[in-house]
Structure formats: C-alpha cells, structure tokens
Protein backbone atom coordinates (compact mmCIF):
# COMPACT_ATOMS: atom_id res chain seq x y z
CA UNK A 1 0.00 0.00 0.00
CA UNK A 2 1.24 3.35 -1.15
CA UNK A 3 2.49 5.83 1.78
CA UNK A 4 0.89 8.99 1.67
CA UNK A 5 3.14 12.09 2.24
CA UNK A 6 2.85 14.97 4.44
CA UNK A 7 4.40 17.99 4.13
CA UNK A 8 5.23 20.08 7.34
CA UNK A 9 3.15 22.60 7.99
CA UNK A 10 5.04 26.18 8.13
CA UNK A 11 5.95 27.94 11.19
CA UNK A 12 3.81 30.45 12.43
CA UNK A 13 6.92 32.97 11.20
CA UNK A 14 7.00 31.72 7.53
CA UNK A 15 3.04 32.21 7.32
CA UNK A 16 3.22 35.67 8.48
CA UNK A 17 6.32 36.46 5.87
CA UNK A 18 3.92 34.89 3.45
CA UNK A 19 0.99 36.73 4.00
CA UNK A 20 2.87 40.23 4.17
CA UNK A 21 4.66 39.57 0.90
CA UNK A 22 0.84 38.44 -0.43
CA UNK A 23 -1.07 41.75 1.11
CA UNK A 24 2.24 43.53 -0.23
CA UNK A 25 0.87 42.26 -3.42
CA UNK A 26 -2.41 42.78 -3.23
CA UNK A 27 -1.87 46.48 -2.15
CA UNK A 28 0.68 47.58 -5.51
CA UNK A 29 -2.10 45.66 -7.60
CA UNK A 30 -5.02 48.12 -5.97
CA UNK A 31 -2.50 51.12 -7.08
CA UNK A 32 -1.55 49.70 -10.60
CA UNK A 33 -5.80 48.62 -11.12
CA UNK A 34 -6.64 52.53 -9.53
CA UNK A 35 -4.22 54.19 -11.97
CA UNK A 36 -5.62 51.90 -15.18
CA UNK A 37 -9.10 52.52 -14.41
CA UNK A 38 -8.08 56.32 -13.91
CA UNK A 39 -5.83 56.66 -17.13
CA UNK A 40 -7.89 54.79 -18.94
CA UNK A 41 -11.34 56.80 -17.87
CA UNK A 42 -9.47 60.02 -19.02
CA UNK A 43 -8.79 58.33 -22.43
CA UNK A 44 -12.09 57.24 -23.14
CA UNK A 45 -13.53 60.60 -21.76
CA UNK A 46 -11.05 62.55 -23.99
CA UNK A 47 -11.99 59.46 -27.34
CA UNK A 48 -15.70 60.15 -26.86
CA UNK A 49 -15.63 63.77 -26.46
CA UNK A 50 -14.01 63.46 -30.05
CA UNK A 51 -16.97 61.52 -30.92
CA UNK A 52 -19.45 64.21 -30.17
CA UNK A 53 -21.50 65.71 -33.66
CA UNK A 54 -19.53 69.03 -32.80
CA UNK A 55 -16.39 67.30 -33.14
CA UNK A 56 -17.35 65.13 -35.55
CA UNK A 57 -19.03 67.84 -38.13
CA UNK A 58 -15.25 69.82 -38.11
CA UNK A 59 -14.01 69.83 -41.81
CA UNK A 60 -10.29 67.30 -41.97
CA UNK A 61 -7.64 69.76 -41.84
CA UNK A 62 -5.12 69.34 -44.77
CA UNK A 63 -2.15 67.35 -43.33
CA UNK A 64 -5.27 65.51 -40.45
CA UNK A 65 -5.77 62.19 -40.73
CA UNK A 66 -9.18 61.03 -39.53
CA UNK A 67 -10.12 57.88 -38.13
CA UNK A 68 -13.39 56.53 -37.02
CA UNK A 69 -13.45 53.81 -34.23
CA UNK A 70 -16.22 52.07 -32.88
CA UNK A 71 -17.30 52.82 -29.10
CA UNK A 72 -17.54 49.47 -28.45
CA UNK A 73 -14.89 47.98 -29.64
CA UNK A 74 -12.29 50.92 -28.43
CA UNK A 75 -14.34 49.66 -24.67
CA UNK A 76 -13.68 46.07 -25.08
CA UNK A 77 -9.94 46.81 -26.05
CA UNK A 78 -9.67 49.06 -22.94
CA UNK A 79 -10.61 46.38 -20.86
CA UNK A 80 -8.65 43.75 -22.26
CA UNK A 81 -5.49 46.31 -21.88
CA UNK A 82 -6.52 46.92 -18.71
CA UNK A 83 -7.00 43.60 -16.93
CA UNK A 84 -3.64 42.60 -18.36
CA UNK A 85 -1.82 45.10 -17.01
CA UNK A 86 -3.46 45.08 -13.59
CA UNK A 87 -2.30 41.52 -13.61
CA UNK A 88 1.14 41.61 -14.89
CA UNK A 89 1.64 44.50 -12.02
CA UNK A 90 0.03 42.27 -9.34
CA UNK A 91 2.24 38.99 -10.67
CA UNK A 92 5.28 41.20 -10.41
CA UNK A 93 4.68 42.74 -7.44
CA UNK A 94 4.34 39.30 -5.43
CA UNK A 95 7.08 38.45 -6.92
CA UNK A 96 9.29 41.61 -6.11
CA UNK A 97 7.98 41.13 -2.54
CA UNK A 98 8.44 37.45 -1.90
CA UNK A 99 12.28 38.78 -2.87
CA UNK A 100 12.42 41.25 -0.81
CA UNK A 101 11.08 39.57 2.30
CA UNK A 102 12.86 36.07 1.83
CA UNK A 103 16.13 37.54 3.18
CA UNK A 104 14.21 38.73 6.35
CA UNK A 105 12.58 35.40 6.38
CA UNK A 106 16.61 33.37 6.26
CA UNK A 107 17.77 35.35 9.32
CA UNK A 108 15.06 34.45 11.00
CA UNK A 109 15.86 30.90 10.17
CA UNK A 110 19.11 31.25 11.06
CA UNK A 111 18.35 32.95 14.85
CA UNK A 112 15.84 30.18 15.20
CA UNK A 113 18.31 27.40 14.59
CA UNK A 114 20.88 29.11 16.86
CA UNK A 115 18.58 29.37 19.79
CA UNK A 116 17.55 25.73 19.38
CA UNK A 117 21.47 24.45 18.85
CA UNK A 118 22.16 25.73 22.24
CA UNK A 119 19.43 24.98 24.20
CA UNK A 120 19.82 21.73 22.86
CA UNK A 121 23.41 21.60 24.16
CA UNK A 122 22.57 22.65 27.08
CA UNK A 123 20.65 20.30 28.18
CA UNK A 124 23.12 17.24 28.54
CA UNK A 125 25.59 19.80 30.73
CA UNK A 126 22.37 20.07 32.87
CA UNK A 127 21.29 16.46 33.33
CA UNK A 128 25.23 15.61 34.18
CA UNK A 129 24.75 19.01 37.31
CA UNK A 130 21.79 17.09 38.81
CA UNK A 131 23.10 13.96 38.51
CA UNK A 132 26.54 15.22 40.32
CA UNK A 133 24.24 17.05 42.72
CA UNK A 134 22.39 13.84 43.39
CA UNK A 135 25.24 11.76 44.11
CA UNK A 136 26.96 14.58 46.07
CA UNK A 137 23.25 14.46 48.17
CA UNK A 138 23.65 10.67 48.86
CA UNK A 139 27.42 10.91 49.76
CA UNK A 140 26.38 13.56 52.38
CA UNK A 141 25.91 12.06 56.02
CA UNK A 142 22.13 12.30 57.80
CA UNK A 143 21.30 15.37 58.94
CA UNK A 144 23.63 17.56 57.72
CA UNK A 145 22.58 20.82 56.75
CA UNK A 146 24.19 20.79 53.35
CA UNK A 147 21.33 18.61 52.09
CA UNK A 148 19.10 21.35 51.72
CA UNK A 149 21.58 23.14 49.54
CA UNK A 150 21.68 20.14 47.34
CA UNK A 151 18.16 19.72 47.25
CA UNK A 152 17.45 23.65 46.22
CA UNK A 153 20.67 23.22 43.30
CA UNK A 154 18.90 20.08 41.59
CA UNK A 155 15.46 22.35 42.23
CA UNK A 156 17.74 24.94 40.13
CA UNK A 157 19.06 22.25 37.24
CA UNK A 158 15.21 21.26 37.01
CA UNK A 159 13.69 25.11 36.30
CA UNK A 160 16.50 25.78 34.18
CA UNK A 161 15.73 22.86 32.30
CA UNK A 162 11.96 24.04 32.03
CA UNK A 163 13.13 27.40 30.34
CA UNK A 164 15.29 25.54 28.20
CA UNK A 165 12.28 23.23 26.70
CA UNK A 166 10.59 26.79 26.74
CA UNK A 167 12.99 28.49 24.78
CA UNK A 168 12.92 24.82 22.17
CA UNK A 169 8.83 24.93 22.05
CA UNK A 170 8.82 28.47 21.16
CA UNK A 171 11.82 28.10 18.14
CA UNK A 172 9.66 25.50 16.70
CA UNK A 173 6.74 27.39 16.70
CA UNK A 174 4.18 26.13 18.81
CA UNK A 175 1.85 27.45 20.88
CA UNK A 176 2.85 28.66 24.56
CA UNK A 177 1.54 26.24 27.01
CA UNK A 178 -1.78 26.91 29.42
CA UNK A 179 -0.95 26.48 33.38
CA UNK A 180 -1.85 27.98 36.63
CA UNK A 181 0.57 29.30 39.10
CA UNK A 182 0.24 29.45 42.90
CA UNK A 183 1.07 33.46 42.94
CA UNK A 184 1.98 33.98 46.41
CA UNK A 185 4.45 30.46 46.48
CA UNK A 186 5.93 31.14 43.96
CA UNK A 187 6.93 35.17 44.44
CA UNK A 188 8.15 33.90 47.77
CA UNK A 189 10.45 31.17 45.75
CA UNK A 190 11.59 33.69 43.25
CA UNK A 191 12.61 36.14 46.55
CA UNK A 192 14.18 33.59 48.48
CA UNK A 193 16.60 32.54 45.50
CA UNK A 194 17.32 35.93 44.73
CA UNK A 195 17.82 37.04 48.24
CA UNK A 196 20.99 34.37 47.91
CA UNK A 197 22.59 36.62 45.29
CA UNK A 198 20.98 39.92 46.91
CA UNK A 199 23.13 38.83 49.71
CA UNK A 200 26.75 39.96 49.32
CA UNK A 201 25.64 43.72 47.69
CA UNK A 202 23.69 43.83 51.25
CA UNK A 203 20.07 44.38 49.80
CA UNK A 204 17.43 42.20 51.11
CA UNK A 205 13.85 41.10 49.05
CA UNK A 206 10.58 41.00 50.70
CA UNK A 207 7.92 39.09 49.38
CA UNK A 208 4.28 39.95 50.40
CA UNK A 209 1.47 38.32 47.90
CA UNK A 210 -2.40 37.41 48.42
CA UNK A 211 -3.73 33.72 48.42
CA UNK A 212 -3.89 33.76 44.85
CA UNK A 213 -3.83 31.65 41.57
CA UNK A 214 -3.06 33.42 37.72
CA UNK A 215 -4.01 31.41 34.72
CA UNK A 216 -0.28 31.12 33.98
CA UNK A 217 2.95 28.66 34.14
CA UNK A 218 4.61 28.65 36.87
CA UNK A 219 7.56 28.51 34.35
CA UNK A 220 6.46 32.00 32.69
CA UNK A 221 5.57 33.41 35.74
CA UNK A 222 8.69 32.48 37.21
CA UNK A 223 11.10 34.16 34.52
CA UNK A 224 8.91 37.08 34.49
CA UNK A 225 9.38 37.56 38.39
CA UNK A 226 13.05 36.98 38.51
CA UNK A 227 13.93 39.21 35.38
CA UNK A 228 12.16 41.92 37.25
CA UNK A 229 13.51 41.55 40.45
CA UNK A 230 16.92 41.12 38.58
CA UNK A 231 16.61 44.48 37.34
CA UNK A 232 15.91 45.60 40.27
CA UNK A 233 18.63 44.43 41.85
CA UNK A 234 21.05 46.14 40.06
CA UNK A 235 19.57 49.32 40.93
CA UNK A 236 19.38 48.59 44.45
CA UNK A 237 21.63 50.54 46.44
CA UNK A 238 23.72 48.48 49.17
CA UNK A 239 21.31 48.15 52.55
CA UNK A 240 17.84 48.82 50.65
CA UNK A 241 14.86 46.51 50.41
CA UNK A 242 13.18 45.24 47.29
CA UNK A 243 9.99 44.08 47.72
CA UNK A 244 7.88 41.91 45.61
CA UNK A 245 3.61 42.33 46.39
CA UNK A 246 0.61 40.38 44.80
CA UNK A 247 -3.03 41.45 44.98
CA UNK A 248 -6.33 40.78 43.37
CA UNK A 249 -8.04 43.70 41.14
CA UNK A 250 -10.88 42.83 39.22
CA UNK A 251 -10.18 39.68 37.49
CA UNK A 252 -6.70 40.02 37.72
CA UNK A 253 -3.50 39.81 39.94
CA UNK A 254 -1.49 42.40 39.94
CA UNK A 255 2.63 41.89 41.06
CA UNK A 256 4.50 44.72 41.48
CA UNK A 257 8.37 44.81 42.17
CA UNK A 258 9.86 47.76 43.47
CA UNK A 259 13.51 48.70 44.76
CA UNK A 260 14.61 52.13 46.34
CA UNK A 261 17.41 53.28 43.31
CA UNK A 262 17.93 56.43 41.40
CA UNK A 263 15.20 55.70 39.10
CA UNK A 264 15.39 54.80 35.14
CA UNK A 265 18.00 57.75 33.30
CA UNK A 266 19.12 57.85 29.98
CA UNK A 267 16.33 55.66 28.59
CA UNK A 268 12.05 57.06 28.81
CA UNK A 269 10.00 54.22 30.27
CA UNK A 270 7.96 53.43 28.08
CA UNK A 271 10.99 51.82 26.02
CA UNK A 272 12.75 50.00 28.67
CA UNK A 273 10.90 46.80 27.30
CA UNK A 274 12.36 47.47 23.74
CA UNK A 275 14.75 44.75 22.74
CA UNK A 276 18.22 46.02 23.19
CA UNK A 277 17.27 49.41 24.46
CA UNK A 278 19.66 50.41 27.37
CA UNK A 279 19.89 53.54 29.90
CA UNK A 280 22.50 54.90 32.14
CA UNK A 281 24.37 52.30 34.02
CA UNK A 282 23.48 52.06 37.60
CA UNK A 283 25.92 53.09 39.99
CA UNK A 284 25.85 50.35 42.19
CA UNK A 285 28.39 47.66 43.29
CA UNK A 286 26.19 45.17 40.98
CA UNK A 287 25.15 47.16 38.33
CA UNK A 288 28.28 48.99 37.69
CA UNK A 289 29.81 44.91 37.55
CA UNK A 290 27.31 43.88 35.16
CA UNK A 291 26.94 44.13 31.25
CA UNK A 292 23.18 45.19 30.21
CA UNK A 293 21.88 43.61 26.99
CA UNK A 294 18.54 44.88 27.03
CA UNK A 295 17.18 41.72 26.62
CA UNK A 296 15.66 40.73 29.77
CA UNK A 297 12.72 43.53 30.29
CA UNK A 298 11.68 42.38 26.47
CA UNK A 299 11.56 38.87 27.23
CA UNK A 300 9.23 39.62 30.14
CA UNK A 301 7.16 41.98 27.77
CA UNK A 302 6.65 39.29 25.38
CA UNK A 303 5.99 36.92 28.08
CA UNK A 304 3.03 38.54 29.53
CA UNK A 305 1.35 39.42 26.48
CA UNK A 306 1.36 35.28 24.97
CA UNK A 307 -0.19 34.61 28.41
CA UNK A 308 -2.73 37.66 28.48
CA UNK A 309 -1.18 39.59 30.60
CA UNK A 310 0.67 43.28 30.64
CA UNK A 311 3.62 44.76 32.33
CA UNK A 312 4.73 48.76 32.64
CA UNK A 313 6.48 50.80 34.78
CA UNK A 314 4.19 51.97 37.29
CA UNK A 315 6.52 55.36 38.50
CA UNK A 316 10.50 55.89 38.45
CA UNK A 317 12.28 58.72 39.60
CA UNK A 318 14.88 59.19 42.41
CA UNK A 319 12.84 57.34 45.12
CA UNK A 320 13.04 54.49 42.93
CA UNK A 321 11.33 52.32 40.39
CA UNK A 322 8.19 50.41 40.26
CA UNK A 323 7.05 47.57 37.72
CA UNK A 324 3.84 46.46 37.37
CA UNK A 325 2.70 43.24 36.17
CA UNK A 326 -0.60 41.95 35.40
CA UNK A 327 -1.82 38.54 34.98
CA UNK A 328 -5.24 37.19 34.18
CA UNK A 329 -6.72 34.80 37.34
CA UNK A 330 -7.64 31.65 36.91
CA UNK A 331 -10.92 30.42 38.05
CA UNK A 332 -12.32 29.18 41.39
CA UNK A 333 -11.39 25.23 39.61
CA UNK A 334 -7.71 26.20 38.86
CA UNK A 335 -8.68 25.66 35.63
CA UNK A 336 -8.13 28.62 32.99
C-alpha cells in the first residue's frame, strides 16, 4: 500500500512572511488597477468627447488624418489592456515582494536554529549538574545541613531545564503552554533565590502576595518575576529593600516589584521593554559589575502578552522604580 506524504506545515513565522509579501501584493495591484481605471477613464472621456456631432461635423484639416473607431470595440480593447496590465503588475509585485522579504525570512531561520542548537546543548551539561548534585546528596551524612543546599541546586538544574524546553517549544513554533501558578508560592520562591545573590551587595527582598492563583505557568511566571527583580537588583543601592507584592483587582492579579534606586535615566520608560534598548548604568556595586543587553525587560514583555497579561512601569524617579505586572486569574477550579 502506497504511503501517503505529508508535508510540514510552516511555522507560524513563515506564514506571516507569506501573507505580508501576499497583502504587499495585493496592495501595488489596488494602485496599478486605480491608476488603469483612472488613465484609462481620461482616455475614453477625452476618445468620446471626439466623438461628439460638434467634433465630428469639423471639416479634416489638410495634413489631419481622420479615423473613425467604434465605441464598443475601443471599450472592449480598454478592458482587455486593462485587466492585463493590472495583472502583470500584481504577478510582479508578489514576486518583487516574496524577494524582498525572503532575506528577512533566512535570518530568521538562522536565529531560530541558533537558539535551538544551544538549548539543545545545554541540556546534557544540565542532566550531568543534577546527577553530580544527586550523588553529592547521597554521599552527604544524615542530617547535615548541606542537604538542603543540594536539594534547592537540583530544584535549580530542574527550572533551568523548564526554560530551556521553553525556549525549544517556542523556536519550533508552537503554541505557549496553558498552566496555573500558585502566585503567592511562587513570588516567595523567586525572593528567596534571589535574596541568595541579593546577599553579598547587602540588599534584602521582601515578598508579600495574596492567596492567589493566575491562569499562567509557573515557568512564565517564574522568569517574568526573577527578570524583574533582577533588574531591580542592580539598581538597588547596598542596605535597601526590594519588595515583591501580589493582589487581586478585578479579574486580575497584579505583582509589582519595586527597589529604592535612582530611578530609570538615559532611557524614557515606556521603552525600557524594547529589545536592546539600554539607559544609564546604575551606579551600584552590581550594576556597575554587570553588562546590560537589554534583553531581559523584552523577554518579560513578550511573556506577559502570549499569556494575556501586561507589564509597565508603574513610577521611576529618584525614590526608585516600580514595575507592574498583570496577569489574568484563573478560576475558582484552577482551571483557565
């Protein structure tokens, strides 16, 4: 029995390079079809005023040539000319924009398949950390306090592992995944891990949240929270407090993560979730030691909005900066 074959269906990406060289297309043939139809209404307008027993009762001027065409027939050939230039333009002009899109459409390709080469690596360097970490755990005596350690650095392998496979799912194309999040557990993970790096610039997070559950990963929720607080962290000046707050409004939860710095400079809000957009380097111990990208505050933009939800900068200046993020809630079921 014969196989059938499938072809793969194209990436979310490639359909949307597709349809914008198509509507590219469609839009020069509306120009090329309005210009025909105008040009060729002024011609006919200009062939039947000649038409008109005024015109036509003028006496041939020596040196004139007169000829005599047929309404109809000068219509028809109009037409013809018309639709077949409309055409050609619109053939051409798909073609001209497939062309001009398809090297937009490569390097996309090509950032695709370098985001899922290294995640891939990464993974096996990962797996071999947790298995150390496990055997390090079992080589540890009873009760010692070390154990705990261990058991938070394989907890650390696993969610790193989780934004790996995110970071894979979202290369290939498909859709984010659905989830619910325990808001309040996991703001106080995300501040307790931080607080260990917090730690030697002498700033200490605070994590305050309502009984709540968003209609989000724990995964996305997770990166979103610990970009923020991050960021925050390199603003912090040494013996401040960051602090990390859930609450319910309306039919959403609302996280906000502030720290006590100078405030955004060199960059206006409302583009500090730009990719690659950077301001004035903070002047602390950690930000001064650090290397801004610009990449993290995007990622957490783009983030919220696949899972409904919205993130701004609530107020900066030189009391410091607040971010605001909303997320949908999930219902009284957990379910989304």
């Amino acid at each position: 029995m014969a196989r059938a074959h499938t072809h793969p269906r194209p990436r979310p990406d490639e359909e949307a390079y597709r349809r914008s060289a198509s509507q590219i297309g469609w839009q020069v043939m509306a120009v090329c079809a309005a210009l025909v139809v105008i040009g060729g209404g002024v011609i006919l307008a200009f062939v039947f005023w000649q038409t008109t027993p005024s015109e036509v009762a003028k006496p041939v001027q020596p040196g004139e040539i007169e000829v005599r065409l047929d309404p109809g027939e000068l219509i028809l050939a109009t037409a013809l000319l018309a639709t077949g230039a409309i055409i050609c333009a619109g053939l051409a002009a798909r073609l001209i924009a497939r062309r001009a899109v398809y090297p937009l459409d490569e390097a996309f390709r090509l950032q695709r398949r370098f985001v899922a080469d290294v995640s891939h690596e990464l993974r096996t360097p990962l797996a071999v950390i947790d298995a150390r970490a496990q055997q390090l755990s079992a080589l540890t005596p009873p009760g010692d306090s070390r154990h705990a350690v261990l058991l938070e650095l394989r907890q650390d392998a696993r969610i790193m592992a989780e934004v790996i496979d995110a970071m894979l799912t979202t290369t290939s194309g498909a859709p984010h995944e659905s989830g619910t999040a325990p808001l309040a557990e996991t703001i106080a993970t995300v501040a307790r891990d931080l607080s260990e790096v917090a730690k030697p610039y002498g700033v200490t997070l605070v994590a305050e949240s309502d009984d709540l559950v968003v209609a989000t990963p724990v995964q996305a929720v997770r990166r979103c929270l610990v970009a923020l607080a991050d960021n925050a962290l390199d603003h912090a000046p040494a013996g401040s407090v960051i602090t990390i707050t859930g609450t319910a409004r309306g039919g959403e939860a609302v996280v906000t993560v502030q720290d006590t710095g100078d405030g955004i400079q060199g960059i206006t809000p409302d583009r500090v979730f730009d990719r690659f957009a950077q301001g004035t380097q903070p002047a602390t111990a950690r930000g001064a030691a650090r290397t801004s990208r610009g990449i993290g505050l995007a990622l957490v933009r783009e983030l919220c909005e696949a899972h409904g939800g919205t993130v701004r900068v609530a107020n900066s200046g030189p009391g410091g900066t607040t971010f605001e993020l909303t997320l949908p809630l999930a219902d009284t079921n957990g379910r989304q």
